[in-house]
C-alpha atoms as a PDB file:
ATOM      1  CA  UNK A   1     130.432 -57.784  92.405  1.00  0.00           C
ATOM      2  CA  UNK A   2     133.677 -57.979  91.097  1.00  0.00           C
ATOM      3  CA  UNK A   3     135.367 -55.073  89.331  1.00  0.00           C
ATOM      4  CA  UNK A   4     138.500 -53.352  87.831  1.00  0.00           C
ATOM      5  CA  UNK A   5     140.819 -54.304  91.146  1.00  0.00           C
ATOM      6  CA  UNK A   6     142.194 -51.705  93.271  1.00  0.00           C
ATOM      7  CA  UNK A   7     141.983 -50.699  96.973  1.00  0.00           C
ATOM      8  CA  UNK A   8     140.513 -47.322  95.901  1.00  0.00           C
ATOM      9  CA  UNK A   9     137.687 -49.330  94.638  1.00  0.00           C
ATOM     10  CA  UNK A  10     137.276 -52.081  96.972  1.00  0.00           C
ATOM     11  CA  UNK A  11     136.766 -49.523  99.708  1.00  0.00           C
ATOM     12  CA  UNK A  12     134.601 -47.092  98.062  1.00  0.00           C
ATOM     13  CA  UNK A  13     132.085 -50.304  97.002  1.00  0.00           C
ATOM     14  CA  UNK A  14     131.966 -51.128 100.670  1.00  0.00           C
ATOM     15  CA  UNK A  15     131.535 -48.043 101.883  1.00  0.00           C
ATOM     16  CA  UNK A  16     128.713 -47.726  99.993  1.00  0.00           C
ATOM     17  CA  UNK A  17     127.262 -50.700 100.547  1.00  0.00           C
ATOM     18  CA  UNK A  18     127.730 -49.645 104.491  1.00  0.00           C
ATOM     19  CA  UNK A  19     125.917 -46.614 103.927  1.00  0.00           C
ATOM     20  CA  UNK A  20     123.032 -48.683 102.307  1.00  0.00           C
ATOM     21  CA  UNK A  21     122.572 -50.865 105.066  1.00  0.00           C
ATOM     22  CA  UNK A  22     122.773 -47.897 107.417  1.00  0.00           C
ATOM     23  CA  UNK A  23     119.990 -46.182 105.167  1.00  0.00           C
ATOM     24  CA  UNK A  24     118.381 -49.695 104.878  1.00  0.00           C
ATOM     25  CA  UNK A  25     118.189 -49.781 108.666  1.00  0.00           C
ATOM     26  CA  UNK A  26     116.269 -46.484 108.943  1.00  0.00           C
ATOM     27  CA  UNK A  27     114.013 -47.590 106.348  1.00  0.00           C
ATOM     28  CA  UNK A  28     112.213 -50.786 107.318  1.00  0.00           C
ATOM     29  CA  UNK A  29     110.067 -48.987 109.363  1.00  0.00           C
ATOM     30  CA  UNK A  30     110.102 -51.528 112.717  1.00  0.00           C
ATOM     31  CA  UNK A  31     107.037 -50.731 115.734  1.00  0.00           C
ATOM     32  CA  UNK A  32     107.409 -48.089 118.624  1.00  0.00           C
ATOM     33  CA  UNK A  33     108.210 -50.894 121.027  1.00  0.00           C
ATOM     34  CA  UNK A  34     111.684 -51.554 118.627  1.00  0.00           C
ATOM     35  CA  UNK A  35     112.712 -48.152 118.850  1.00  0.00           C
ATOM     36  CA  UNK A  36     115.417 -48.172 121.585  1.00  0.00           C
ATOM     37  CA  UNK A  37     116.972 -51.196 119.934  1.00  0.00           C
ATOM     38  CA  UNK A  38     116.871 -49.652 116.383  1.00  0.00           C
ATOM     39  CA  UNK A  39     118.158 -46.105 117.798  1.00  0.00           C
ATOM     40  CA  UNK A  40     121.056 -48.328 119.235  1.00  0.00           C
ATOM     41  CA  UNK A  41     121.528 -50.010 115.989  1.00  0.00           C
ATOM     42  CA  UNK A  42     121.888 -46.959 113.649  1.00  0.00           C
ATOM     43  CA  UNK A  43     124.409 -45.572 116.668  1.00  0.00           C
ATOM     44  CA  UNK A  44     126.576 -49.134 116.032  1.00  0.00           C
ATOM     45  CA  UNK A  45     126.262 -48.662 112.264  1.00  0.00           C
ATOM     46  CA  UNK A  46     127.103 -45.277 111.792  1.00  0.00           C
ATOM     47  CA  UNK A  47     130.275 -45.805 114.125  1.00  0.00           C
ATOM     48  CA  UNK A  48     131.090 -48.734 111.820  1.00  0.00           C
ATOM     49  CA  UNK A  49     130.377 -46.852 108.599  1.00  0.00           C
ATOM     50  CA  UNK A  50     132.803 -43.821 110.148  1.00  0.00           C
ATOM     51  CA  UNK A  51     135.598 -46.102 111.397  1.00  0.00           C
ATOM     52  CA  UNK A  52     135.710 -47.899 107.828  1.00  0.00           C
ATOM     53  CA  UNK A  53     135.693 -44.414 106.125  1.00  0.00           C
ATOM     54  CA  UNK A  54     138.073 -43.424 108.024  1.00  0.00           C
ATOM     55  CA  UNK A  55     140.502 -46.576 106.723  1.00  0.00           C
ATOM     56  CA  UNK A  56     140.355 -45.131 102.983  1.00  0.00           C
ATOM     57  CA  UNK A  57     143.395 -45.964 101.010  1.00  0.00           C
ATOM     58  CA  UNK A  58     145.628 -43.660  99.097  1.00  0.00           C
ATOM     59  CA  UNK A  59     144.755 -42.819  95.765  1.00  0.00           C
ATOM     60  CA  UNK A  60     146.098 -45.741  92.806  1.00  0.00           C
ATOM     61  CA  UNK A  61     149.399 -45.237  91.239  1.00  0.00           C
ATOM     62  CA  UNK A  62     148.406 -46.518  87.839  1.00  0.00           C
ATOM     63  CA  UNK A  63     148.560 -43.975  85.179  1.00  0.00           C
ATOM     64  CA  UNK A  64     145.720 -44.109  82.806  1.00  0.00           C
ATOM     65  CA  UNK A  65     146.036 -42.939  78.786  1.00  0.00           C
ATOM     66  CA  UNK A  66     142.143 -42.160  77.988  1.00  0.00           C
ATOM     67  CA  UNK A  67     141.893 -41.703  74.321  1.00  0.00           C
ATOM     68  CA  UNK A  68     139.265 -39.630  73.353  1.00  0.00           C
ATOM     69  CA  UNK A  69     135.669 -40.806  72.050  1.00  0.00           C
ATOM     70  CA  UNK A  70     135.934 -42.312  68.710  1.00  0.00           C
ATOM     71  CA  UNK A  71     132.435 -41.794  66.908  1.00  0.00           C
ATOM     72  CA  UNK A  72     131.960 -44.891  65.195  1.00  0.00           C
ATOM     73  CA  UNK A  73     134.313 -46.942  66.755  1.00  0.00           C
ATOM     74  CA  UNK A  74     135.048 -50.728  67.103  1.00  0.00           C
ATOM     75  CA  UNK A  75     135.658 -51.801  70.613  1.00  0.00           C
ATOM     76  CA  UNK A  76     138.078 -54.686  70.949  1.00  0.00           C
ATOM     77  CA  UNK A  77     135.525 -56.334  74.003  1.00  0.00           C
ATOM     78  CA  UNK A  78     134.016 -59.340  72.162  1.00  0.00           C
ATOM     79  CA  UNK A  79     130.438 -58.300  74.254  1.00  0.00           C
ATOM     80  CA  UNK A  80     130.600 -54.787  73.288  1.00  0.00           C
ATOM     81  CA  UNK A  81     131.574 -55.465  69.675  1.00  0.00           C
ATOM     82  CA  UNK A  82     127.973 -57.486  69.864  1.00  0.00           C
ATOM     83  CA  UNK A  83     125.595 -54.558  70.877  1.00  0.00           C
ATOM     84  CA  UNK A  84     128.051 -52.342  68.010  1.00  0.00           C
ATOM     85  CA  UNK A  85     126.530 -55.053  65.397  1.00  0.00           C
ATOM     86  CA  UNK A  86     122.827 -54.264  66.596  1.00  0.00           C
ATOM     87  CA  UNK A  87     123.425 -50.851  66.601  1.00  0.00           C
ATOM     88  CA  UNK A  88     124.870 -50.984  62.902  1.00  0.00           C
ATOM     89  CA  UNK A  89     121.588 -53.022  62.037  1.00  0.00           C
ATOM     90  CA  UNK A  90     119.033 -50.515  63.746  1.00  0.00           C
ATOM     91  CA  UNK A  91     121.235 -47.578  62.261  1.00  0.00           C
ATOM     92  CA  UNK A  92     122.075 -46.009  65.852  1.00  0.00           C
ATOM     93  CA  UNK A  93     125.244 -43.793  66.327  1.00  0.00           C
ATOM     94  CA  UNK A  94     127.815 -44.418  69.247  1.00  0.00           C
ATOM     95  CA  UNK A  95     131.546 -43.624  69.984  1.00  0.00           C
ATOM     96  CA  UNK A  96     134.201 -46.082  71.998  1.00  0.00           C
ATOM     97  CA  UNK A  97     136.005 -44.651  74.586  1.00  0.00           C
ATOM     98  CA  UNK A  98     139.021 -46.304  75.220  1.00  0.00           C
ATOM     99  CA  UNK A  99     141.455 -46.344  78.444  1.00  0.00           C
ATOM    100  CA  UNK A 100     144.100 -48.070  78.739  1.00  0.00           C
ATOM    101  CA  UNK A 101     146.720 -48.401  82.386  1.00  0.00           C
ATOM    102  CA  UNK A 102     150.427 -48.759  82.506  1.00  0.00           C
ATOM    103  CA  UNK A 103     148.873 -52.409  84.294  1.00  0.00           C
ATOM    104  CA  UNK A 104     147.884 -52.689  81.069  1.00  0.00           C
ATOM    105  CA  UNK A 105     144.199 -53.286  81.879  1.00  0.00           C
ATOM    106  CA  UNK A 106     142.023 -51.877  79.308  1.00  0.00           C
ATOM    107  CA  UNK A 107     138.345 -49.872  80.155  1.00  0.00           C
ATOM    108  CA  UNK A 108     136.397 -49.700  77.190  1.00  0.00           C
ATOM    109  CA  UNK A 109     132.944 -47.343  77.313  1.00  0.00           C
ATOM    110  CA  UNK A 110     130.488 -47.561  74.463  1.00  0.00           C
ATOM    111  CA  UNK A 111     127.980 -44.587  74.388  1.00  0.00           C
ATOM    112  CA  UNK A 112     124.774 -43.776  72.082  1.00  0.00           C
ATOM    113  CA  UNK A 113     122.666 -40.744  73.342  1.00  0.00           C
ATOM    114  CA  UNK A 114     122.268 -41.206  77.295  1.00  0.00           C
ATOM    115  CA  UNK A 115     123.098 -44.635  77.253  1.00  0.00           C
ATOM    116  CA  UNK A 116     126.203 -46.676  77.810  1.00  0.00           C
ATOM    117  CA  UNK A 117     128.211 -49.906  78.221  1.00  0.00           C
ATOM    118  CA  UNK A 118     131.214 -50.309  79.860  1.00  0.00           C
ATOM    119  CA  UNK A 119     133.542 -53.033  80.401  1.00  0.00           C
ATOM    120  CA  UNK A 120     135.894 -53.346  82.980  1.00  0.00           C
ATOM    121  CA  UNK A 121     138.042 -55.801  85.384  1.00  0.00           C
ATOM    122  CA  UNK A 122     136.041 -58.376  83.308  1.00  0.00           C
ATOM    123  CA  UNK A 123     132.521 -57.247  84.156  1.00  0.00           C
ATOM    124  CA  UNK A 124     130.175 -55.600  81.836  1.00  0.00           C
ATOM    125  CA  UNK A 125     127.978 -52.254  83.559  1.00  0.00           C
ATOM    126  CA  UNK A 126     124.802 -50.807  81.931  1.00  0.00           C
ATOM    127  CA  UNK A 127     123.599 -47.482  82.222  1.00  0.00           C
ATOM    128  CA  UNK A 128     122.585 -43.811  82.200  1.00  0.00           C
ATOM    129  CA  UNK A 129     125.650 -42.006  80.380  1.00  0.00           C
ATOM    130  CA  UNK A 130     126.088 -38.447  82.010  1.00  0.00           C
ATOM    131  CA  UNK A 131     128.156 -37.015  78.865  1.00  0.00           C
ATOM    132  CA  UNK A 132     129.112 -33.937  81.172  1.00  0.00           C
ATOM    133  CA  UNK A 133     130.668 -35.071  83.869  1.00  0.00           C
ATOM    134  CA  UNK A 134     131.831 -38.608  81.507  1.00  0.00           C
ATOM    135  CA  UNK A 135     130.278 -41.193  83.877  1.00  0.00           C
ATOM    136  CA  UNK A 136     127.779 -44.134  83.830  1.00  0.00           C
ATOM    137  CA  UNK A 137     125.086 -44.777  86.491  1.00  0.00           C
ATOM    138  CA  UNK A 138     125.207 -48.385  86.079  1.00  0.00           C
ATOM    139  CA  UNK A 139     121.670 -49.693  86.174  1.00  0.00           C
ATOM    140  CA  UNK A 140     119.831 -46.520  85.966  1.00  0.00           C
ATOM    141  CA  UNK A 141     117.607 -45.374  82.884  1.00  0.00           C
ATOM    142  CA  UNK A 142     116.076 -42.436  82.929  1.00  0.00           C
ATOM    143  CA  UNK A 143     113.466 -43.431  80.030  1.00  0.00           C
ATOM    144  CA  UNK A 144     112.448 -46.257  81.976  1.00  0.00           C
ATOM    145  CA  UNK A 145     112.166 -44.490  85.598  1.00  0.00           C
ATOM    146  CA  UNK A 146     115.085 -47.084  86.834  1.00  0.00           C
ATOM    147  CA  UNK A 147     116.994 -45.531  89.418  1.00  0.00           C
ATOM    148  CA  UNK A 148     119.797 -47.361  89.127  1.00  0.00           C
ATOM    149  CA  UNK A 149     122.513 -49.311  91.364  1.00  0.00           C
ATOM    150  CA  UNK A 150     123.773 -46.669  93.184  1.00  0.00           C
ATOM    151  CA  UNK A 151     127.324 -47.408  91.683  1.00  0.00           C
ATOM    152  CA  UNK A 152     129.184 -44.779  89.094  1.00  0.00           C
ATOM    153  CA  UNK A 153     131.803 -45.298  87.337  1.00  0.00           C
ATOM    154  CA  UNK A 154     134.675 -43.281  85.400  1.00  0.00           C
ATOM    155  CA  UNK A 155     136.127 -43.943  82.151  1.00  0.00           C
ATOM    156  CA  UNK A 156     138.686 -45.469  83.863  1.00  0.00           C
ATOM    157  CA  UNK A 157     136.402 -48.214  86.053  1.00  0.00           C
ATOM    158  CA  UNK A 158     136.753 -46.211  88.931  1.00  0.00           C
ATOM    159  CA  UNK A 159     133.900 -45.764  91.517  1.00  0.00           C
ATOM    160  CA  UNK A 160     132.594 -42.860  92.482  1.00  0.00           C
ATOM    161  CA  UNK A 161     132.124 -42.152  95.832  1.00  0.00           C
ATOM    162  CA  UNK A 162     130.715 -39.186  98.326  1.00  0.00           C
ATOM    163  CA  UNK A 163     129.861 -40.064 101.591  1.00  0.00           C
ATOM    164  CA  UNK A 164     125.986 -39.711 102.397  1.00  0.00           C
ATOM    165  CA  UNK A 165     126.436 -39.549 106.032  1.00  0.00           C
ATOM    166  CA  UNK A 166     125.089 -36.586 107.821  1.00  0.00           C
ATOM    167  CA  UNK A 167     127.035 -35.940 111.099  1.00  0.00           C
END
């Protein structure tokens, strides 16, 4: 899955995906007889899950201008200019967020109730919009009992991360 580039990024999508398998692992639910092996397993992966955790980069240097939600606004993202003209025709409100780096890479966010579209590095992410805390759980949909991806993002296209790994 490609996304806005930085190391910050790159590590915490591993590092998730790491965890998954690690959580995958636990889950597939193998017989008695494969219990040694799969105790030695989950020892492996949770040493290789800590080691690459312990390899996270410093935080990016870019500086970010976020400009605040525009209700109403027109995105400059061909795609999310597309759902705006759907929304106009069904007569749904939304606001743009807008964040722009000193890279001059460009996040745009386009929210209506708990929903939201984002696009970023040149991908596009669909979600449930947490207005609080200004995030999207890409893939998840509350309505619609979809969990999601496990993947959040900022307004800026940066993932958020929090180790699940219990010591």
């Amino acid at each position: 899955m490609a996304m806005l580039k930085t190391a910050m990024n790159d590590w915490a999508l591993k590092a998730i995906q790491l965890e998954t398998a690690l959580m995958a692992l636990d889950e597939v639910g193998l017989p008695a007889s494969m219990k040694g092996l799969q105790d030695k397993a989950e020892q492996a992966m949770r040493e290789l899950v800590r080691g690459w955790l312990a390899q996270k980069p410093k935080a990016d240097e870019r500086t970010w201008k976020v400009e605040p939600a525009k209700e109403g606004g027109t995105p400059q993202d061909e795609e999310l200019a597309e759902v705006v003209s759907e929304m106009k025709e069904e007569g749904v409100e939304w606001s743009v967020y807008r964040a722009t780096s000193d890279k001059g890479e460009t996040v745009e966010t386009l929210v209506s109730g708990d929903r939201a579209w984002m696009a970023a590095g040149g991908e596009y992410y669909v979600g449930q919009w947490d207005e609080e805390t200004q995030q999207l759980d890409v893939g998840r949909d509350d309505e619609e009992g979809e969990l999601g991806t496990g993947l959040v993002l900022t307004l800026k296209g940066e993932l958020v991360y929090e180790s699940q790994l219990e010591d």
